[in-house]
PDB file of N, CA and C in Angstrom:
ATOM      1  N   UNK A   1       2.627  21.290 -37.283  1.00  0.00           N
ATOM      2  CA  UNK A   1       3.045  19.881 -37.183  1.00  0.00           C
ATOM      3  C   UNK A   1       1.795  19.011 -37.040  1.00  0.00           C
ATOM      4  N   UNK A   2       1.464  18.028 -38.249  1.00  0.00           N
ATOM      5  CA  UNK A   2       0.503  17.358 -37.777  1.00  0.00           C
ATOM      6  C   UNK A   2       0.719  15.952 -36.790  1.00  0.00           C
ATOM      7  N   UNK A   3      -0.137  15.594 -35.970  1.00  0.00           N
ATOM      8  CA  UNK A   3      -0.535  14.483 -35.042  1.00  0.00           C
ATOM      9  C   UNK A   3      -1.516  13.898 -35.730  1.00  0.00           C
ATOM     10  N   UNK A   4      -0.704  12.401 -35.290  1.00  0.00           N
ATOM     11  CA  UNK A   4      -1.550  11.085 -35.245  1.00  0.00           C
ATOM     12  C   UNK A   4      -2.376  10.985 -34.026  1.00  0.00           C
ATOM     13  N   UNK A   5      -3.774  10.775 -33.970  1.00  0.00           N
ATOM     14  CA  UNK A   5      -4.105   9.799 -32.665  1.00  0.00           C
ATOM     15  C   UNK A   5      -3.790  10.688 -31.332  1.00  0.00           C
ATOM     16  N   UNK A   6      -3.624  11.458 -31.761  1.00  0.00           N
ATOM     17  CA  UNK A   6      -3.491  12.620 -30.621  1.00  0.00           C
ATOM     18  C   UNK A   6      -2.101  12.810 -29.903  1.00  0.00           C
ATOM     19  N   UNK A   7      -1.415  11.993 -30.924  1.00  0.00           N
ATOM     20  CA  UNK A   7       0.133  12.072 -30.231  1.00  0.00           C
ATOM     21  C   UNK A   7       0.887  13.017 -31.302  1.00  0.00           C
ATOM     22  N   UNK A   8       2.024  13.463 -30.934  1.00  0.00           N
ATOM     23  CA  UNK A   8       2.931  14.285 -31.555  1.00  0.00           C
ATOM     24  C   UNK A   8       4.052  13.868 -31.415  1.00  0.00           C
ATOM     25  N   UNK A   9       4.879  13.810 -32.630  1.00  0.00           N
ATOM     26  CA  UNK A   9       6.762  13.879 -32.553  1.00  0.00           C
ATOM     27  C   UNK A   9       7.141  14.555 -32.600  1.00  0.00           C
ATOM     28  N   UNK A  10       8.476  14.936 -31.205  1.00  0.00           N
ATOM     29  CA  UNK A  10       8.937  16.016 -31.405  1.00  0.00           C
ATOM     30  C   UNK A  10      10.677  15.551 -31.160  1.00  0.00           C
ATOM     31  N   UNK A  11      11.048  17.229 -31.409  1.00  0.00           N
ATOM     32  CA  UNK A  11      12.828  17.100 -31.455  1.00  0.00           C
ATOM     33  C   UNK A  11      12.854  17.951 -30.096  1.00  0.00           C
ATOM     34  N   UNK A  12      14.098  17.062 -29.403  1.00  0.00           N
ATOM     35  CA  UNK A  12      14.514  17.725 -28.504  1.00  0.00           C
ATOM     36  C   UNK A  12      15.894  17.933 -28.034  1.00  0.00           C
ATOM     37  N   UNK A  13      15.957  19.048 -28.275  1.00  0.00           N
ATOM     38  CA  UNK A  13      17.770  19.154 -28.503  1.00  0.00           C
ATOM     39  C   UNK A  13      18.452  19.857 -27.272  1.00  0.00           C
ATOM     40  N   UNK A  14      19.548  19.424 -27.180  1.00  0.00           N
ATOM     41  CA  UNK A  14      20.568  19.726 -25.877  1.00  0.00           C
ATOM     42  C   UNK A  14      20.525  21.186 -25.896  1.00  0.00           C
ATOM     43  N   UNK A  15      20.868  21.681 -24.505  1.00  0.00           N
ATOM     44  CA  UNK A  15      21.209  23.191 -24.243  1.00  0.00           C
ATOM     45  C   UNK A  15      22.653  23.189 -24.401  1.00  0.00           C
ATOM     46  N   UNK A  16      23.611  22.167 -23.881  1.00  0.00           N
ATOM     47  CA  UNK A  16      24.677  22.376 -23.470  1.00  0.00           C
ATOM     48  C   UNK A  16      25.549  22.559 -24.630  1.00  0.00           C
ATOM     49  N   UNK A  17      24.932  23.029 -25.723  1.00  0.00           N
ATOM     50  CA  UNK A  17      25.694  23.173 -27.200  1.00  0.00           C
ATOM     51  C   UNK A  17      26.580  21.981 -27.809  1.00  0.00           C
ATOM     52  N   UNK A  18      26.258  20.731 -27.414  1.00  0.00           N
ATOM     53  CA  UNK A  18      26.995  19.864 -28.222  1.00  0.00           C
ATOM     54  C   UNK A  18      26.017  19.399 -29.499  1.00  0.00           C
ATOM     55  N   UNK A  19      25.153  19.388 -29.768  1.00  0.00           N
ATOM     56  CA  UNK A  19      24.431  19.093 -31.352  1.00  0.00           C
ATOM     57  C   UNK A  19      23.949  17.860 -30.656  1.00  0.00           C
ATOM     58  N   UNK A  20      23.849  17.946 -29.899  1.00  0.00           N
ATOM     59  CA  UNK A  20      22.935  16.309 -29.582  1.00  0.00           C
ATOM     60  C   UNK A  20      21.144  16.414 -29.322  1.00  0.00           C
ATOM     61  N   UNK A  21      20.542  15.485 -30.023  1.00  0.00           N
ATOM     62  CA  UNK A  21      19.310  15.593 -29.795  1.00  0.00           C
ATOM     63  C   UNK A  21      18.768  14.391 -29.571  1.00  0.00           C
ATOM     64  N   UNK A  22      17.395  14.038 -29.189  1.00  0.00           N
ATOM     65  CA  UNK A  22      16.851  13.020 -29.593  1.00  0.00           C
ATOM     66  C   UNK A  22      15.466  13.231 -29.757  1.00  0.00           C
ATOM     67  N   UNK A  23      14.455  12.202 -30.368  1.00  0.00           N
ATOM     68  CA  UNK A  23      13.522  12.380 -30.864  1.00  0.00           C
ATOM     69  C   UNK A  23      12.476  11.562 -29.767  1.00  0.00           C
ATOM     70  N   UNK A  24      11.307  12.035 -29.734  1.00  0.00           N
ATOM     71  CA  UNK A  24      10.559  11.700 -28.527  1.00  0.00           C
ATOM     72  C   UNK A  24       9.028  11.671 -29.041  1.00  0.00           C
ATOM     73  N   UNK A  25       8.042  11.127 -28.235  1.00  0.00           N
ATOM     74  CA  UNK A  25       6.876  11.148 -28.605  1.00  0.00           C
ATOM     75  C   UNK A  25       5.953  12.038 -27.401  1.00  0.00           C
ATOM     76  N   UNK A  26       5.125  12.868 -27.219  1.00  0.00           N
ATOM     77  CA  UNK A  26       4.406  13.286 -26.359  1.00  0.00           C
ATOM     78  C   UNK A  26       2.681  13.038 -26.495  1.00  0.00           C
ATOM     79  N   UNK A  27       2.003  12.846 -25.374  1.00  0.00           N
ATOM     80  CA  UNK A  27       0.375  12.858 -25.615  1.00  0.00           C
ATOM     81  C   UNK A  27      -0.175  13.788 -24.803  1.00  0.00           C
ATOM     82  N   UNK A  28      -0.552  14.776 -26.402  1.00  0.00           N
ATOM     83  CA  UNK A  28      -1.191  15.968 -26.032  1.00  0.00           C
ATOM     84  C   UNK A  28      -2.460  16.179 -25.149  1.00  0.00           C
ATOM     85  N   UNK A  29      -2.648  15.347 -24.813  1.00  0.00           N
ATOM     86  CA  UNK A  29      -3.872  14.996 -23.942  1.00  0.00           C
ATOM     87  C   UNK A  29      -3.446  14.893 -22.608  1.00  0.00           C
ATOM     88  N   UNK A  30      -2.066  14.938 -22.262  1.00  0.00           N
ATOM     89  CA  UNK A  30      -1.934  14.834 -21.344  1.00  0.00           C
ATOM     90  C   UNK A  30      -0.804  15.748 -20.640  1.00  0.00           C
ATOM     91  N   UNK A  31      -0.068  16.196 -22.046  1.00  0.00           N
ATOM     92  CA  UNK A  31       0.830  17.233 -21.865  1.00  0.00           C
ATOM     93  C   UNK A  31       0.484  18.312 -22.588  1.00  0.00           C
ATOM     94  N   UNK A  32      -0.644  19.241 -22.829  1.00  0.00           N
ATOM     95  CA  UNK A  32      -0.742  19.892 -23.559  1.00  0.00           C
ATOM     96  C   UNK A  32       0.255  21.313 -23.906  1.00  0.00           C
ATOM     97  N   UNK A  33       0.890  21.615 -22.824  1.00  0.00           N
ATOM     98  CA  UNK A  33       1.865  22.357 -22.454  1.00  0.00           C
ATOM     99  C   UNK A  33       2.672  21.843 -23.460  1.00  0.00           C
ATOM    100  N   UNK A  34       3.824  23.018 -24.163  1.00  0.00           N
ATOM    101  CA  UNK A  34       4.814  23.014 -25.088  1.00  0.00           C
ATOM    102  C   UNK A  34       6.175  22.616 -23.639  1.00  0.00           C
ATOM    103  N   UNK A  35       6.936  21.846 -24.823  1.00  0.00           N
ATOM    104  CA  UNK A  35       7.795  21.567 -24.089  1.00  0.00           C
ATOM    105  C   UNK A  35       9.396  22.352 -23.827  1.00  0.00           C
TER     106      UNK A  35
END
């Protein structure tokens, strides 16, 4: 996945099995940890 500017978009989808997700931004600089 490439990053802009040191930020990344990512998907983040429900556990509770309803198909719901939403889309989020993280800065790897500060979260380098997978989410």
């Amino acid at each position: 996945m490439a990053s802009k500017g040191g930020r990344e978009k990512i998907k983040l989808e429900s556990t509770a099995g309803t198909g719901h997700f939403y889309t989020t931004t993280k800065n790897k600089k500060t979260t380098p940890n997978k989410l």
